[in-house]
C-alpha atoms as a PDB file:
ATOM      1  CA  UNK A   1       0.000   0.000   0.000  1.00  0.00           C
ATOM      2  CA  UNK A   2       2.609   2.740   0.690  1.00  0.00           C
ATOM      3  CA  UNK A   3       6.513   2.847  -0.657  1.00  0.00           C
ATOM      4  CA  UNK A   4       8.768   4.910   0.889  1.00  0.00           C
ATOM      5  CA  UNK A   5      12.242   7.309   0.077  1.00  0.00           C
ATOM      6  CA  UNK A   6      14.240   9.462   2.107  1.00  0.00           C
ATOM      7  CA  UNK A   7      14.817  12.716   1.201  1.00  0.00           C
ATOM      8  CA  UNK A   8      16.936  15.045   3.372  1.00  0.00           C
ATOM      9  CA  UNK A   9      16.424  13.094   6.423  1.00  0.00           C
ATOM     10  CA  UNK A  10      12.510  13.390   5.399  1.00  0.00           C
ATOM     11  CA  UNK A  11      10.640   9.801   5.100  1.00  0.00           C
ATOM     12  CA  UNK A  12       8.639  10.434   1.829  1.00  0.00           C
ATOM     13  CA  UNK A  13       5.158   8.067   2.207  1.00  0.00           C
ATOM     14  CA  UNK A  14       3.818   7.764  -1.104  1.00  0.00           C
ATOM     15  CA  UNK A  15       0.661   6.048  -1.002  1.00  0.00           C
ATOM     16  CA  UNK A  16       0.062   3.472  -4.113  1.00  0.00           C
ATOM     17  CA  UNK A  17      -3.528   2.893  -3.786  1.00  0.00           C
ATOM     18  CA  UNK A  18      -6.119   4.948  -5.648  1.00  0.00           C
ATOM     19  CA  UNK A  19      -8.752   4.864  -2.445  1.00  0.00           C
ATOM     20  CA  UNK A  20      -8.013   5.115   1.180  1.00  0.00           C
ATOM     21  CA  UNK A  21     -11.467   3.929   2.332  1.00  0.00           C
ATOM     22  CA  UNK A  22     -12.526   1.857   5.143  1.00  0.00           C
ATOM     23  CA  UNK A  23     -11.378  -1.060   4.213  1.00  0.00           C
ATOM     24  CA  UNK A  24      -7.855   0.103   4.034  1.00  0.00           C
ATOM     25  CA  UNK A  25      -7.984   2.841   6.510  1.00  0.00           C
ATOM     26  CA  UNK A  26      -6.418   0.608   9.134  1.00  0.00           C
ATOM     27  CA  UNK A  27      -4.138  -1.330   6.795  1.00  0.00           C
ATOM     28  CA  UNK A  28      -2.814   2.491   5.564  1.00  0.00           C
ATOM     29  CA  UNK A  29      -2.670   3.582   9.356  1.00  0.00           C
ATOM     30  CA  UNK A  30      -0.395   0.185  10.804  1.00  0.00           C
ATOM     31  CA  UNK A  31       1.946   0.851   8.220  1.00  0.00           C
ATOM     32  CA  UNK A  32       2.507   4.803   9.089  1.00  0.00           C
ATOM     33  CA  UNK A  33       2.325   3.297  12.087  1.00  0.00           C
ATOM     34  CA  UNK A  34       5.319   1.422  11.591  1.00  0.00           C
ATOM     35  CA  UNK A  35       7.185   4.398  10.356  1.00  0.00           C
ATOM     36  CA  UNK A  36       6.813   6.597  12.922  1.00  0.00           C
ATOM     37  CA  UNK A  37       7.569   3.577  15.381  1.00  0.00           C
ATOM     38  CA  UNK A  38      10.913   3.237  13.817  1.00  0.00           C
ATOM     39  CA  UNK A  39      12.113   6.792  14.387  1.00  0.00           C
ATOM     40  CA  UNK A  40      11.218   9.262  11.353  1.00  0.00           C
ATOM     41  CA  UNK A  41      10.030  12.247  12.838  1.00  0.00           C
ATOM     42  CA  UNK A  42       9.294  14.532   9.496  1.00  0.00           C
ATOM     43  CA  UNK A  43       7.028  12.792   7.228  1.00  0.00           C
ATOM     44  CA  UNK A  44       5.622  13.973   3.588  1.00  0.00           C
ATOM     45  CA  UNK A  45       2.854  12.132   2.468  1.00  0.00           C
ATOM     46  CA  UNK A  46       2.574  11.930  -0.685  1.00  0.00           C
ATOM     47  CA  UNK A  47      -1.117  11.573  -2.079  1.00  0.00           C
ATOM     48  CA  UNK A  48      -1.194  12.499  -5.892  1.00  0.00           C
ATOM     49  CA  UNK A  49      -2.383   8.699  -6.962  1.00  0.00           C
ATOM     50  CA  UNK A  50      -5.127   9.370  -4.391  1.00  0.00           C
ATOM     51  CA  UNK A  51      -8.227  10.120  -6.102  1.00  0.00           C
ATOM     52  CA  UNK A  52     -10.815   9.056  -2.658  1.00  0.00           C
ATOM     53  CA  UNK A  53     -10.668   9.507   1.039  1.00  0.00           C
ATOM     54  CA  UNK A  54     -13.584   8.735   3.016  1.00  0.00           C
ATOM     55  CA  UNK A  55     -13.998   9.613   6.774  1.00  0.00           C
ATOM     56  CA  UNK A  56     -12.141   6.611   8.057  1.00  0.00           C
ATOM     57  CA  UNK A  57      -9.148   7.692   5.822  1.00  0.00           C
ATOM     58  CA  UNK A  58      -9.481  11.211   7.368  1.00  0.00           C
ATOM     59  CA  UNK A  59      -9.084   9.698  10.820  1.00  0.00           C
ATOM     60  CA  UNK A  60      -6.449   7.464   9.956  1.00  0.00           C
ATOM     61  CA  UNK A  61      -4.666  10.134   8.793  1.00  0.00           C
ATOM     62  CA  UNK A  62      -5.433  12.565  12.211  1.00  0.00           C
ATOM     63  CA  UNK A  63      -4.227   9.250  14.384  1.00  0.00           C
ATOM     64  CA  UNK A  64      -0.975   9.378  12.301  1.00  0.00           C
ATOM     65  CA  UNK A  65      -0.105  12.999  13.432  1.00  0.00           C
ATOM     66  CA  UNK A  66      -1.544  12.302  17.033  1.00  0.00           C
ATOM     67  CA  UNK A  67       0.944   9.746  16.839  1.00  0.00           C
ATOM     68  CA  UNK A  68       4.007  12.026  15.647  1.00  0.00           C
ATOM     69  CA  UNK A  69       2.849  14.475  18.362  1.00  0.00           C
ATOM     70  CA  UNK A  70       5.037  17.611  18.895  1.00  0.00           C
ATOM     71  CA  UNK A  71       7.831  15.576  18.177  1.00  0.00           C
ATOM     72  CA  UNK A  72       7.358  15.344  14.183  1.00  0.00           C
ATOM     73  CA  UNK A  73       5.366  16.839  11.190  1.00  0.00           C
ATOM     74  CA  UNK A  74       3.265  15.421   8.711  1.00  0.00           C
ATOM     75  CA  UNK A  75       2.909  16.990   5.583  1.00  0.00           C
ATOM     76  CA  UNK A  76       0.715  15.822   2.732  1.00  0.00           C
ATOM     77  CA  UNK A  77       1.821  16.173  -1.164  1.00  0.00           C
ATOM     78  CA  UNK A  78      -0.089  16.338  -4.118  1.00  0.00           C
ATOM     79  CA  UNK A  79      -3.715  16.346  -3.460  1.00  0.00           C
ATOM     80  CA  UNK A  80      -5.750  16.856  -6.004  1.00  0.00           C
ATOM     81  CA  UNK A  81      -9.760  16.763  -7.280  1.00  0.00           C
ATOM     82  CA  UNK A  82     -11.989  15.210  -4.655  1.00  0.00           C
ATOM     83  CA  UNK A  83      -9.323  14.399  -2.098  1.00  0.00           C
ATOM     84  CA  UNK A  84      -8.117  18.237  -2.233  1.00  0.00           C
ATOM     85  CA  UNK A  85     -12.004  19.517  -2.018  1.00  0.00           C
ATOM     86  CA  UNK A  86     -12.928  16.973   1.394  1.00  0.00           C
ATOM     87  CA  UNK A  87      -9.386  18.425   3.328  1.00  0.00           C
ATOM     88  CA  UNK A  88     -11.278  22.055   2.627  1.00  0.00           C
ATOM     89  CA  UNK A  89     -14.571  20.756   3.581  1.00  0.00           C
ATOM     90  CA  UNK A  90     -13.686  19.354   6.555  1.00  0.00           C
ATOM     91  CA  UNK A  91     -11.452  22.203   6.885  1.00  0.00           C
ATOM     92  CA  UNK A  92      -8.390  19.321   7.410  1.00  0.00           C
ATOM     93  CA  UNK A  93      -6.567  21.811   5.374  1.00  0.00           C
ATOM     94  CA  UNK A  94      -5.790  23.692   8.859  1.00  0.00           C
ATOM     95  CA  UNK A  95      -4.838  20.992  10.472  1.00  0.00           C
ATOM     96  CA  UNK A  96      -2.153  19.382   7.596  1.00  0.00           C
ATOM     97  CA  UNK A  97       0.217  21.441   6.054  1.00  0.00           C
ATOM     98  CA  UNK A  98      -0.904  21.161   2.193  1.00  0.00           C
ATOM     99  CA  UNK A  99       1.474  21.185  -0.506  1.00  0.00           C
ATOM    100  CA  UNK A 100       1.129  20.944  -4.637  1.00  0.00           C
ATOM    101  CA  UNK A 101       4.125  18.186  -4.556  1.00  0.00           C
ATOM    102  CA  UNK A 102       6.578  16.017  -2.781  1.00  0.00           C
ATOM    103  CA  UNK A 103       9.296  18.474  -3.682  1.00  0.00           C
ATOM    104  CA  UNK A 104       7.668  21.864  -2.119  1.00  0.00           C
ATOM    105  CA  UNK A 105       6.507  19.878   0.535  1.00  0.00           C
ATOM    106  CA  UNK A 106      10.058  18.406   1.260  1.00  0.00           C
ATOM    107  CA  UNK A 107      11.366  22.178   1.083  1.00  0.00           C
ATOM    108  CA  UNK A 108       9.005  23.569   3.290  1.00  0.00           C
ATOM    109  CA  UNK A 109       9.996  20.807   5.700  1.00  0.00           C
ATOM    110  CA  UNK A 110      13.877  21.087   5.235  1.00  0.00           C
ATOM    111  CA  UNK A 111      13.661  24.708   6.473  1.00  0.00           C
END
């Protein structure tokens, strides 16, 4: 479900599903899980083969930067279409730091 890279000490999560629904909510939150468990602290994830969220991939999402805490950042790449429109509706787009891709997102991060 998710491949990985490190860029500038930054664990790049790039999500290779095209829905993150209920029934892979909790497969897509075990394996950030994971991540965060083994030490990376500044995340990008990377959602531009996204094209649906649903509420239980919202709250997977919120657990994942609940889990990072003040210790870490989360910062989500390359929304687009319907996933970009629910983060506004929700208003999620206050609580993630949005970015158009991987590499602004990674520079933002870096600073």
């Amino acid at each position: 479900m998710l491949s990985t890279d490190l860029r500038n000490n930054i664990l790049v999560v790039r999500v290779e599903e095209k829905r993150i629904d209920a029934s892979k909510a909790p497969t897509f939150k075990d394996e950030m899980a994971r991540c965060i468990e083994a030490g990376q602290n500044q995340l990008v994830l990377d959602l531009s083969q996204v094209d649906f969220i649903d509420s239980s991939g919202l709250g997977a999402l919120v657990s994942c930067l609940k889990r990072l805490g003040p210790r870490g950042s989360l910062a989500v790449a390359g929304a687009s279409g319907a996933v970009s429109r629910l983060f506004t509706l929700t208003r999620m787009d206050r609580v993630f730091a949005l970015h158009p891709n991987v590499d602004k997102a990674v520079e933002q991060l870096s600073a």
